[in-house]
Protein backbone atom coordinates (compact mmCIF):
# COMPACT_ATOMS: atom_id res chain seq x y z
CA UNK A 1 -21.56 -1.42 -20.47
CA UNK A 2 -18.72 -0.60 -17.86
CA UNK A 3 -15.15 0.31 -19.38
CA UNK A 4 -13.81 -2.78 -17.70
CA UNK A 5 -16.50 -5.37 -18.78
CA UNK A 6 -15.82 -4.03 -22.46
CA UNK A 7 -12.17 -4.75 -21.49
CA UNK A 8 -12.63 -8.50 -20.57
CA UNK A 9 -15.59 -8.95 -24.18
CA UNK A 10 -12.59 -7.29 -26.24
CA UNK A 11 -10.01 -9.40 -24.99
CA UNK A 12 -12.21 -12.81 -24.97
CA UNK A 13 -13.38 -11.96 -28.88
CA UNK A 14 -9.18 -11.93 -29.53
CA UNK A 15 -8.54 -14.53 -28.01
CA UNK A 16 -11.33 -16.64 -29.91
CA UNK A 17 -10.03 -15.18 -33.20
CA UNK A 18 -6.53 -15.97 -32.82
CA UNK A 19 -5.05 -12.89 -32.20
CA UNK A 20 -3.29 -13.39 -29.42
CA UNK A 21 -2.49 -11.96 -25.81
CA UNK A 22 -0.34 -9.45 -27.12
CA UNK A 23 -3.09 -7.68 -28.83
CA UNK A 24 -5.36 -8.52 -26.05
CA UNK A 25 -3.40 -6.07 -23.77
CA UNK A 26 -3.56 -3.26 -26.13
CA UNK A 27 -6.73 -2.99 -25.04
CA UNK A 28 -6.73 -4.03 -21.73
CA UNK A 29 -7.66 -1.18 -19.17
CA UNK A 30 -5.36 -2.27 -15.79
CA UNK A 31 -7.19 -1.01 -13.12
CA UNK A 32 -5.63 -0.65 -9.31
CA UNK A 33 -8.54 -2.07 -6.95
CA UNK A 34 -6.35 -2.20 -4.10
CA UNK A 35 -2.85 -1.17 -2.78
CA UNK A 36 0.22 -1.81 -5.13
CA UNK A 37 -2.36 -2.91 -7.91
CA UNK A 38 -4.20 -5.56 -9.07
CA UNK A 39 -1.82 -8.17 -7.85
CA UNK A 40 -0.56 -6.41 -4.80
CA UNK A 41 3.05 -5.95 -6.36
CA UNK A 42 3.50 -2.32 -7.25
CA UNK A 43 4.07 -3.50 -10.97
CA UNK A 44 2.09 -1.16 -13.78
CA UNK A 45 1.38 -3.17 -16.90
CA UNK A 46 -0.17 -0.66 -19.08
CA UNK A 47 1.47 -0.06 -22.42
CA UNK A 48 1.27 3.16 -24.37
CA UNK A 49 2.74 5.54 -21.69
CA UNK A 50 5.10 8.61 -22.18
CA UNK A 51 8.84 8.95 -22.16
CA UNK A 52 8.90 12.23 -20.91
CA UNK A 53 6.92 14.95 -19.33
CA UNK A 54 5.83 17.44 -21.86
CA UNK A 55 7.22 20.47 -21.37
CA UNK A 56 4.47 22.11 -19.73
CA UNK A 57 3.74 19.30 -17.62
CA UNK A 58 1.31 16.25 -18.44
CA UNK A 59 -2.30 16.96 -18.56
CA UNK A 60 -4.35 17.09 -15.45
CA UNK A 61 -8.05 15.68 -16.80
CA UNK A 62 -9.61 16.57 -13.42
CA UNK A 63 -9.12 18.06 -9.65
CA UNK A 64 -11.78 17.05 -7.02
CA UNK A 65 -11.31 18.69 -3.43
CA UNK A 66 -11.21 15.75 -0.70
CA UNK A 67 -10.52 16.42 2.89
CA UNK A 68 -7.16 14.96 4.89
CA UNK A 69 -5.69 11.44 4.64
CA UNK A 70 -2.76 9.43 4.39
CA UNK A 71 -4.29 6.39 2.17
CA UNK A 72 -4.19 6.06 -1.47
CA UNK A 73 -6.98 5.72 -3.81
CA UNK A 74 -8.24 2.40 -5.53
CA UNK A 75 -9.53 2.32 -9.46
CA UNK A 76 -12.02 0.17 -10.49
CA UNK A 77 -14.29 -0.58 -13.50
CA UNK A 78 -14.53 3.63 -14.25
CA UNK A 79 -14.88 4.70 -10.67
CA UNK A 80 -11.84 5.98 -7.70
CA UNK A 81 -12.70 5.38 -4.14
CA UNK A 82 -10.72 7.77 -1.79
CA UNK A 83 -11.09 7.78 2.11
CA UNK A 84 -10.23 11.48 4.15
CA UNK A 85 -10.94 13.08 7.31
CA UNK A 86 -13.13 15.55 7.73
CA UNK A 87 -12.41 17.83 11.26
CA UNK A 88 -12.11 21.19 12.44
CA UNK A 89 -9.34 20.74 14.34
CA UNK A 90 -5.37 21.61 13.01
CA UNK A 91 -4.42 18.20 12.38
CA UNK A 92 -1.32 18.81 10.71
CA UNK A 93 0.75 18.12 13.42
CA UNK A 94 3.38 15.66 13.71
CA UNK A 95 3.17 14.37 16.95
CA UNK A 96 4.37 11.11 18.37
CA UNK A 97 1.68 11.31 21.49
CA UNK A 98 -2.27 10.23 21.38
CA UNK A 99 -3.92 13.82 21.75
CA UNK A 100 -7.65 13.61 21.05
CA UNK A 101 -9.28 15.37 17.91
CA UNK A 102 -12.75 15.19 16.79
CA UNK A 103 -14.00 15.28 13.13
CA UNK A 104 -15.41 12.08 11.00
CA UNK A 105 -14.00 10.12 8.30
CA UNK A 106 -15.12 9.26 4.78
CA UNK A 107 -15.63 7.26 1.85
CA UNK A 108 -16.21 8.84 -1.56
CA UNK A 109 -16.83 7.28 -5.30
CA UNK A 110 -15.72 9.60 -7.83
CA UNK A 111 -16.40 8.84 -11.48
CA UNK A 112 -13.17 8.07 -13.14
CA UNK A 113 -13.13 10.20 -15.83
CA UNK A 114 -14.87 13.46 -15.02
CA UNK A 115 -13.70 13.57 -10.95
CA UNK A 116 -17.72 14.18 -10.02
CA UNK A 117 -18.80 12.98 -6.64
CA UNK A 118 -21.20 9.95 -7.37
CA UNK A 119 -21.65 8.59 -3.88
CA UNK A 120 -19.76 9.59 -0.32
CA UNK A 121 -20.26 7.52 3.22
CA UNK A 122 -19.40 9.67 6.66
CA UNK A 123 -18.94 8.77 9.90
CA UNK A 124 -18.17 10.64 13.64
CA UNK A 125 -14.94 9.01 14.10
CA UNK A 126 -12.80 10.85 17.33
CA UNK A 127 -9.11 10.41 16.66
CA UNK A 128 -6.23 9.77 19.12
CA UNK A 129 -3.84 8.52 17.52
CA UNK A 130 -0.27 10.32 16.02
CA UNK A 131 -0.38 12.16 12.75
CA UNK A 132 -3.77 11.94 12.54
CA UNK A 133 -4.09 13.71 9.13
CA UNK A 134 -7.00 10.81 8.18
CA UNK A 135 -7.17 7.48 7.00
CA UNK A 136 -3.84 5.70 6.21
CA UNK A 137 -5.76 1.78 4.41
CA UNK A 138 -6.19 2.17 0.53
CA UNK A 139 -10.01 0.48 0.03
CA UNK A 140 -10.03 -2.64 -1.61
CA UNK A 141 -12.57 -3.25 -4.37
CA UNK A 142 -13.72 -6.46 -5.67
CA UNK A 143 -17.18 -8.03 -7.22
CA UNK A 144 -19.24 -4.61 -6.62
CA UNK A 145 -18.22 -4.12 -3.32
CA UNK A 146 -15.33 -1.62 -1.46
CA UNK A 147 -13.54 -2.64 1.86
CA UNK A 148 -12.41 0.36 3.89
CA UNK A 149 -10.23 0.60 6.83
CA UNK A 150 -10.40 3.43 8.77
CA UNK A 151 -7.27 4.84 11.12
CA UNK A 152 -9.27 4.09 14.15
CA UNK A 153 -10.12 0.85 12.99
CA UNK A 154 -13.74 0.82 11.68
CA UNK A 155 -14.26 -1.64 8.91
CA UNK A 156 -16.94 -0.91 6.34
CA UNK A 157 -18.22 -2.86 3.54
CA UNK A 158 -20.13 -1.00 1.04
CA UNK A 159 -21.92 -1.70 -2.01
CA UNK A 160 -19.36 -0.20 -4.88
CA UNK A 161 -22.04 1.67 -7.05
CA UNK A 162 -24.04 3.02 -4.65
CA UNK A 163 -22.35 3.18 -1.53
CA UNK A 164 -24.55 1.38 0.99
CA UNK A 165 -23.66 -0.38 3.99
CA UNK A 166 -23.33 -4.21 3.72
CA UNK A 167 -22.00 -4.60 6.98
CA UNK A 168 -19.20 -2.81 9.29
CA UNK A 169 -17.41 -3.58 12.31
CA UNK A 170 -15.77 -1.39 15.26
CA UNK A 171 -11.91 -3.48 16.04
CA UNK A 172 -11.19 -1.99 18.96
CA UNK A 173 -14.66 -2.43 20.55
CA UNK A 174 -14.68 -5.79 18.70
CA UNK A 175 -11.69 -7.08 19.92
CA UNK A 176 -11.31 -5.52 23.09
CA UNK A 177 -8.00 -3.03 22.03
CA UNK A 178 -7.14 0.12 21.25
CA UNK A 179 -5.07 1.93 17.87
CA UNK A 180 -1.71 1.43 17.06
CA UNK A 181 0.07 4.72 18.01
CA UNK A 182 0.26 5.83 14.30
CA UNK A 183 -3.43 3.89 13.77
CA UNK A 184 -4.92 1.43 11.65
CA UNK A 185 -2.58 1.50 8.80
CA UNK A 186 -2.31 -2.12 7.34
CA UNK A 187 -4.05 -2.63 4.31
CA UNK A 188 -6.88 -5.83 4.39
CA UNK A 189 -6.65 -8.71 2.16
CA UNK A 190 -9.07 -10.67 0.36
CA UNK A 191 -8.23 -13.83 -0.24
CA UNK A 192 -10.84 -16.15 -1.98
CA UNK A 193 -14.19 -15.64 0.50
CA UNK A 194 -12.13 -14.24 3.19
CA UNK A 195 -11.22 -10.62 3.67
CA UNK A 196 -8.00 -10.90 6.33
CA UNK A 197 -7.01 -7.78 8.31
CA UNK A 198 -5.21 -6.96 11.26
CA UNK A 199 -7.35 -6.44 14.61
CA UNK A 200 -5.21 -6.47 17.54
CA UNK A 201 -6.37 -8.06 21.08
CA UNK A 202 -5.08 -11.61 23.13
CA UNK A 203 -5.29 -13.77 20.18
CA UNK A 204 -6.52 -12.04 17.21
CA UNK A 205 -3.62 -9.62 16.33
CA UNK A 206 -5.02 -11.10 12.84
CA UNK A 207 -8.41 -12.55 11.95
CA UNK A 208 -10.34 -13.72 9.19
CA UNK A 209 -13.45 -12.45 8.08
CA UNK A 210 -16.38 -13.88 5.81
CA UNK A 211 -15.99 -10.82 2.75
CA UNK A 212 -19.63 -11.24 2.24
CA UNK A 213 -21.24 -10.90 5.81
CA UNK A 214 -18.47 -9.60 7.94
CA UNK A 215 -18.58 -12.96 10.16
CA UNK A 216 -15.21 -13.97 11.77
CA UNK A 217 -14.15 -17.17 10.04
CA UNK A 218 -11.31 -17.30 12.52
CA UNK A 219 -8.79 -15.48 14.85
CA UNK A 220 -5.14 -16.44 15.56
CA UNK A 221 -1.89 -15.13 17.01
CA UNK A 222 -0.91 -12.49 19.95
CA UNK A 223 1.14 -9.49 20.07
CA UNK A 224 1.98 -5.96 22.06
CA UNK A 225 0.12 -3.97 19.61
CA UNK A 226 -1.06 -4.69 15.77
CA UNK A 227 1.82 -3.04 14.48
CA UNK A 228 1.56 -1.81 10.38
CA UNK A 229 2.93 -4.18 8.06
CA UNK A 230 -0.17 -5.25 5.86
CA UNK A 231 -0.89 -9.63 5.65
CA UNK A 232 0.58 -10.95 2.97
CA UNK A 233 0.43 -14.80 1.23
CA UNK A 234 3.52 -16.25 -0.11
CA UNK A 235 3.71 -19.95 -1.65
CA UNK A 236 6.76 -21.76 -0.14
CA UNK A 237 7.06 -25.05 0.99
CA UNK A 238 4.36 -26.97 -0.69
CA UNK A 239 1.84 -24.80 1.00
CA UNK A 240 -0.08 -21.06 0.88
CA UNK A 241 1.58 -19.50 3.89
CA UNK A 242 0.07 -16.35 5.50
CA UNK A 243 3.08 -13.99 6.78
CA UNK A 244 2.41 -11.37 9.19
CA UNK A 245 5.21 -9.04 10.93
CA UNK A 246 4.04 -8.14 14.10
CA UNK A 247 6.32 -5.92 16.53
CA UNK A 248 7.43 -9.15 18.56
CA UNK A 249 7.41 -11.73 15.60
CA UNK A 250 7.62 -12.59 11.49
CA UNK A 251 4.93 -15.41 11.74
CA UNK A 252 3.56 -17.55 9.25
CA UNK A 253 -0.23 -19.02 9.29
CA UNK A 254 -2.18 -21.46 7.22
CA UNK A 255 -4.84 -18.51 5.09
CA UNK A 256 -7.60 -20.95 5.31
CA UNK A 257 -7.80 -21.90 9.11
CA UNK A 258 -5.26 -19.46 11.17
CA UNK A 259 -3.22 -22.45 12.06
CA UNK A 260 0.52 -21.66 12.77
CA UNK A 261 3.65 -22.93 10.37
CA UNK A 262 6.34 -20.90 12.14
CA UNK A 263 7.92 -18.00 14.11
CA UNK A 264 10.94 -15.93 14.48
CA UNK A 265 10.94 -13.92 16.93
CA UNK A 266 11.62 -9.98 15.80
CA UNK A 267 11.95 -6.68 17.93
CA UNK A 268 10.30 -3.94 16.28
CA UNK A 269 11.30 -0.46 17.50
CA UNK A 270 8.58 1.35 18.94
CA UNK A 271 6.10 -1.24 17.80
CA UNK A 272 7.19 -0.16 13.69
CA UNK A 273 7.14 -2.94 11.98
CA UNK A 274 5.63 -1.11 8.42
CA UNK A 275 6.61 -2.93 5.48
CA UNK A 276 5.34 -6.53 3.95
CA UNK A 277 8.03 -9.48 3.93
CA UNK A 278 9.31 -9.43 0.41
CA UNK A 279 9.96 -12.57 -1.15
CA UNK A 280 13.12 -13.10 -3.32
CA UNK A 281 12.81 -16.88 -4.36
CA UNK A 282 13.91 -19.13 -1.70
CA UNK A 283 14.31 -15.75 0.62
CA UNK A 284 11.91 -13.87 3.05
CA UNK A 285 12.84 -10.24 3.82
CA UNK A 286 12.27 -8.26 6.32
CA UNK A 287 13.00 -4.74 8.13
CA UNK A 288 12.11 -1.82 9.61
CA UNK A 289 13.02 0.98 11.65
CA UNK A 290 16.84 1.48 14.12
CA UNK A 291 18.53 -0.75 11.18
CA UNK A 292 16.06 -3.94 12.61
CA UNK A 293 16.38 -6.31 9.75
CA UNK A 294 16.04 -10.20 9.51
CA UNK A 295 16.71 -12.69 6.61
CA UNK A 296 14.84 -16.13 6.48
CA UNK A 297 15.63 -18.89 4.25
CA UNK A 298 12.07 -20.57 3.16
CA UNK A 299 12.09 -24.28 3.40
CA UNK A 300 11.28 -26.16 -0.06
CA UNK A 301 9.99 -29.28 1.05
CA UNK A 302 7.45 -28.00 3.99
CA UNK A 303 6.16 -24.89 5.39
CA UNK A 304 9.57 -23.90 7.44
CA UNK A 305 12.21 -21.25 7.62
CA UNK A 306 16.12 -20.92 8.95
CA UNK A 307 17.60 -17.68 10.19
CA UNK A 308 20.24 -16.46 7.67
CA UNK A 309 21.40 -13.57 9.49
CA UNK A 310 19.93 -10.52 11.63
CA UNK A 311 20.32 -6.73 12.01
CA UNK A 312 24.05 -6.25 9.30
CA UNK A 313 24.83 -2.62 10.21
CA UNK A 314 25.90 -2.14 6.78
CA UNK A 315 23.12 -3.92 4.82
CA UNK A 316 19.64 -3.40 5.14
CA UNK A 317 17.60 -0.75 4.19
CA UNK A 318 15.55 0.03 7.18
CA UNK A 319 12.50 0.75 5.34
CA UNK A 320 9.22 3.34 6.79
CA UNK A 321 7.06 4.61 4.73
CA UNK A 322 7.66 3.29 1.51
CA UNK A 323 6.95 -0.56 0.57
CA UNK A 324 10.35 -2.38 -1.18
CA UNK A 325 10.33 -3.93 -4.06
CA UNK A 326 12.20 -7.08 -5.30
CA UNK A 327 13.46 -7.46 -8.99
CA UNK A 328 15.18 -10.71 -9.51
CA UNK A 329 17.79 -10.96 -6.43
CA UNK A 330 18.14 -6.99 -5.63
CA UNK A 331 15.84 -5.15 -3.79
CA UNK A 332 15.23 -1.11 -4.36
CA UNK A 333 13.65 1.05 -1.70
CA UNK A 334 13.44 3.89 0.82
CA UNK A 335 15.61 3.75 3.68
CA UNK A 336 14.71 5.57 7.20
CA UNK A 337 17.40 8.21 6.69
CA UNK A 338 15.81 8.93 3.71
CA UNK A 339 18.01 7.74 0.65
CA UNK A 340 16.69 5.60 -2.08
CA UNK A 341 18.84 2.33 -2.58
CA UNK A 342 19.45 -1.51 -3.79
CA UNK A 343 20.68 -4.61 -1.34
CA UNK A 344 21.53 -7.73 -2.84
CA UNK A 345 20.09 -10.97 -1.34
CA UNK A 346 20.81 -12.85 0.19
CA UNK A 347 24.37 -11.20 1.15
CA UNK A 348 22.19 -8.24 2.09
CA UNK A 349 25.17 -6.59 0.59
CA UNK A 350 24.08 -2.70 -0.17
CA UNK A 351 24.96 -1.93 -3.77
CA UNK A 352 23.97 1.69 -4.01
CA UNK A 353 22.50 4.58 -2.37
CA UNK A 354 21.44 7.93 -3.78
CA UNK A 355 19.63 10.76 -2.07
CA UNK A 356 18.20 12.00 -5.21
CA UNK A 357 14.97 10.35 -5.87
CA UNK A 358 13.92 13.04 -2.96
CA UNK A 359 16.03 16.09 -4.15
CA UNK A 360 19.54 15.71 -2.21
CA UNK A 361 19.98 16.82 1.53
CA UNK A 362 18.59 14.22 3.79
CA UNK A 363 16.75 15.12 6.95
CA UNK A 364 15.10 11.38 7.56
CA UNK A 365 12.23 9.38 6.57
CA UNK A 366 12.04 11.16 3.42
CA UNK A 367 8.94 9.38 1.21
CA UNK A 368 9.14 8.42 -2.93
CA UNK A 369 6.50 5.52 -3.49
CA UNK A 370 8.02 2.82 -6.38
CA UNK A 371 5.96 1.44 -9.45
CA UNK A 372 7.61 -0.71 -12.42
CA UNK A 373 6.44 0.03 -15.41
CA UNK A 374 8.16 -2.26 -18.33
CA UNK A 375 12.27 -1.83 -18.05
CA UNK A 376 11.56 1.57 -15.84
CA UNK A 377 9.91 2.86 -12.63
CA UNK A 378 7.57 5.72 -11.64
CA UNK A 379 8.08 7.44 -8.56
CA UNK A 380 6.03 9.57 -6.43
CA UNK A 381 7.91 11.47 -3.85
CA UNK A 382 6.51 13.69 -0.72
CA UNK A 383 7.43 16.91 -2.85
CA UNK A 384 4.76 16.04 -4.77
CA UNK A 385 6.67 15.12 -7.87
CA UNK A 386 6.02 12.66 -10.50
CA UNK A 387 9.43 10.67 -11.60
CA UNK A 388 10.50 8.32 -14.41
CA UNK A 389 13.61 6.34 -14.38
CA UNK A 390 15.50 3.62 -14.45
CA UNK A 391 16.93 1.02 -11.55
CA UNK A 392 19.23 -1.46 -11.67
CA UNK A 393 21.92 -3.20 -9.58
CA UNK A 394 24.53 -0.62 -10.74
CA UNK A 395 22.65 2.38 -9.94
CA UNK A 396 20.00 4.51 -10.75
CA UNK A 397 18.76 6.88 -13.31
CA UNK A 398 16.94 9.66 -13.62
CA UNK A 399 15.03 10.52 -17.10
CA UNK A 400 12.77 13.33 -15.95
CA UNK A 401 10.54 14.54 -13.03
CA UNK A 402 8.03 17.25 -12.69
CA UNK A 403 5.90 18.61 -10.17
CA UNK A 404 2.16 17.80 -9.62
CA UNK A 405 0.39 18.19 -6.55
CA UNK A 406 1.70 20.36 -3.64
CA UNK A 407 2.70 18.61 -0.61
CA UNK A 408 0.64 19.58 2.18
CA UNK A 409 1.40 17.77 5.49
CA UNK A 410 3.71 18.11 7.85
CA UNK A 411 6.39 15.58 9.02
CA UNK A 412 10.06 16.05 10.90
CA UNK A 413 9.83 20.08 9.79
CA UNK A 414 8.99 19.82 6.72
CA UNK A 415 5.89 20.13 4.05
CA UNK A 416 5.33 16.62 2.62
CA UNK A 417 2.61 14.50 0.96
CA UNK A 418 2.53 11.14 2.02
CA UNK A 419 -0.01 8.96 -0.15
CA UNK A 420 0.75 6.19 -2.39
CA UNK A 421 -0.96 7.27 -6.10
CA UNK A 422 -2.96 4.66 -8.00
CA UNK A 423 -1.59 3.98 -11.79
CA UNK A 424 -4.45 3.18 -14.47
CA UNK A 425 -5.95 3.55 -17.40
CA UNK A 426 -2.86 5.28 -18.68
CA UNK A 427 -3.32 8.19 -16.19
CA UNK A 428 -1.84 8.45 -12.32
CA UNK A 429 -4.47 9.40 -9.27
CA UNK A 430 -2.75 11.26 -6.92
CA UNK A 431 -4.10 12.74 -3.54
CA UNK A 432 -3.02 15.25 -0.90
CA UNK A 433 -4.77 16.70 1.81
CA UNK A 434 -7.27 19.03 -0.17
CA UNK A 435 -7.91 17.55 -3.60
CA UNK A 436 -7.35 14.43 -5.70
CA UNK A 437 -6.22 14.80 -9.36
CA UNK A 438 -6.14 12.75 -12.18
CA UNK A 439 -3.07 13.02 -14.48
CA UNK A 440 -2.72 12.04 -17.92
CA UNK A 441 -0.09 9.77 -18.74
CA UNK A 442 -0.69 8.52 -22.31
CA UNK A 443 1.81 8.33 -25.11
């Protein structure tokens, strides 16, 4: 019996006995099927986890060498899929232009305790896009099977266990368009039988896809290119809306048909329009890069929003890399000149900054992922060093750090490692562009 399926008959036999929920999670094994977790909100649930590094450093249970990749690895029912790319070529390269480079990407299922190579898919996959270091899409896993996205947007669905094709799908050829400059890079969704994914094209920027068969369900909306920010559902105004930021737009569609609600129009810098809207109650936010930041007030009464304001100089984080997140009415996050801080919404006032979550002098776009863990957060930053500490609206605090993985990309002159870690089963997965390790986090 699975580690996970033991999970769910543990926590079913307390619950018939009367125990309780809070015992049930003492056993519960959170697992992180997708990006940001099992509810797509960068929030760790485990209990049981360390204060503090131990003085040599936590345990690493296991090291597996992968090839390159930007995307982060999912955990699910004793098992980490991983995507990288596989190529000859010197890929570490930072460039902002579409230079071609040959290689192939792939999918690997590692067991979750031991690190061993169960299954692995590969595929000739050309690149020519920028930093093209490999994949950037986390895999999604769900009912024994794993969605992939690939940077030059092949879609694969595989059966979980042994790794065989279900079905698969070429966007570009698809859908008649080519890679975002910096690729394929927004995350898929499944929602209920529907996996929903950018594609790009005249009238299916996004489109929605039968998770069993691959069949389009439906296509909607335009835009200049697909852009990065991964689909995300809110529920506002009586209704499920799906919210998509797209270089020229922050639309909203109906998830089960494609149908619009509304759109504000939004001008994306280069086509960078990275992060996911962020909801803070009656609030949609939204930013990106050149300080290009909107603020939408969600209608209660029907699928609707009003324009609060638009682009404060002073407010705003303009976030890149890293994906905000919202506790109560602040937001924390990475900024694009590289300093981690909290706005306030909706004034959008900024109530701190600090460069230190990244180790002081700023040169830009510097990268620490965020994860809440109980009153505390874990932070992975592109030195390759594991964080604890606390954030709140009056600043933030640092309770110890140490060093993990070395970073081994390249990015505005400097070595970095730019992949979100998975958090589960009291240990954090963590990836760079030769191995993945697994790190021991438990109390």
């Amino acid at each position: 019996m699975s580690r996970a399926k033991l999970s769910c008959l543990l926590g079913a036999v307390l619950s018939a006995s009367g125990i309780g929920a809070t015992s049930q999670t003492l056993f519960a094994l959170d697992d992180w099927p997708q990006w940001m977790g099992p509810k797509r909100d960068n929030i760790w649930r485990e209990t049981g986890l360390i204060d503090q590094f131990p003085k040599d450093g936590p345990k690493i249970v296991w090291r597996t060498k992968i090839a390159g990749g930007y995307s982060g690895p999912a955990v699910h029912d004793g098992k980490v899929y991983i995507t990288d790319y596989l190529t000859k070529d010197n890929v570490k390269v930072d460039n902002f232009g579409r230079a071609g480079f040959s290689g192939s990407e792939r999918i690997l299922c590692l067991d979750e305790s031991t690190g061993e190579v169960l299954w692995k898919h590969e595929y000739d996959c050309p690149y020519s896009i920028s930093y093209p270091g490999g994949p950037r899409c986390t895999p999604v896993v769900e009912n024994g099977l794993v969605y992939c996205l690939g940077a030059e947007g092949n879609l694969l669905c595989l059966n979980a266990d042994k790794g065989e094709v279900v079905w698969q799908k070429a966007l570009k050829e698809e859908y008649r368009t080519k890679s975002a400059l910096w690729g394929y890079s927004a995350h898929p969704l499944i929602d209920g039988d529907h996996l929903i994914t950018l594609a790009g094209g005249e009238g299916s920027h996004v489109v929605a896809l039968n998770k069993k068969t691959g069949a389009e369900v439906w296509r909607a909306s335009s835009s200049t290119e697909q852009g990065y920010a991964p689909p995300t559902i809110i529920n506002a105004g009586g209704a499920r809306q799906l919210i998509l930021c797209k270089p020229t737009a922050v639309t909203s569609l109906d998830p089960a048909t494609g149908k619009e609600y509304w759109s504000v129009p939004y001008e994306a810098s280069n086509g960078s329009i990275i992060m996911s809207p962020v909801q803070v109650g009656d609030y949609l936010y939204v930013a990106g890069y050149s300080k290009k930041s909107v603020l939408l007030k969600l209608n209660k009464e029907r699928p609707a929003v009003e324009e609060v304001w638009r682009d404060k100089a002073r407010t705003a984080m303009s976030p890149v890399n890293v994906q905000p997140i919202a506790i109560g009415d602040v937001i924390y996050g990475m900024d694009q000149g590289g300093a981690l801080m909290a706005i306030k919404i909706p004034s959008g006032e900024r109530l701190w900054e600090t460069p230190d979550a990244v180790g002081g002098r700023l040169a830009g776009s510097e990268t620490a992922f965020i994860v809440k863990e109980a009153e505390r957060f874990w932070l992975f930053n592109e030195k390759g060093e594991l964080i604890i500490a606390k954030m709140t609206p009056k600043g933030y605090e640092e309770l110890d750090r140490v060093k993990v993985i070395e970073p081994s990309n390249f990015a505005f002159g400097r070595e970095v490692v730019w992949s979100m870690p998975a958090f589960a089963n009291k240990r954090a997965y963590i990836r760079n562009d030769s191995e993945i390790i697994c790190v021991d986090l438990k109390k």
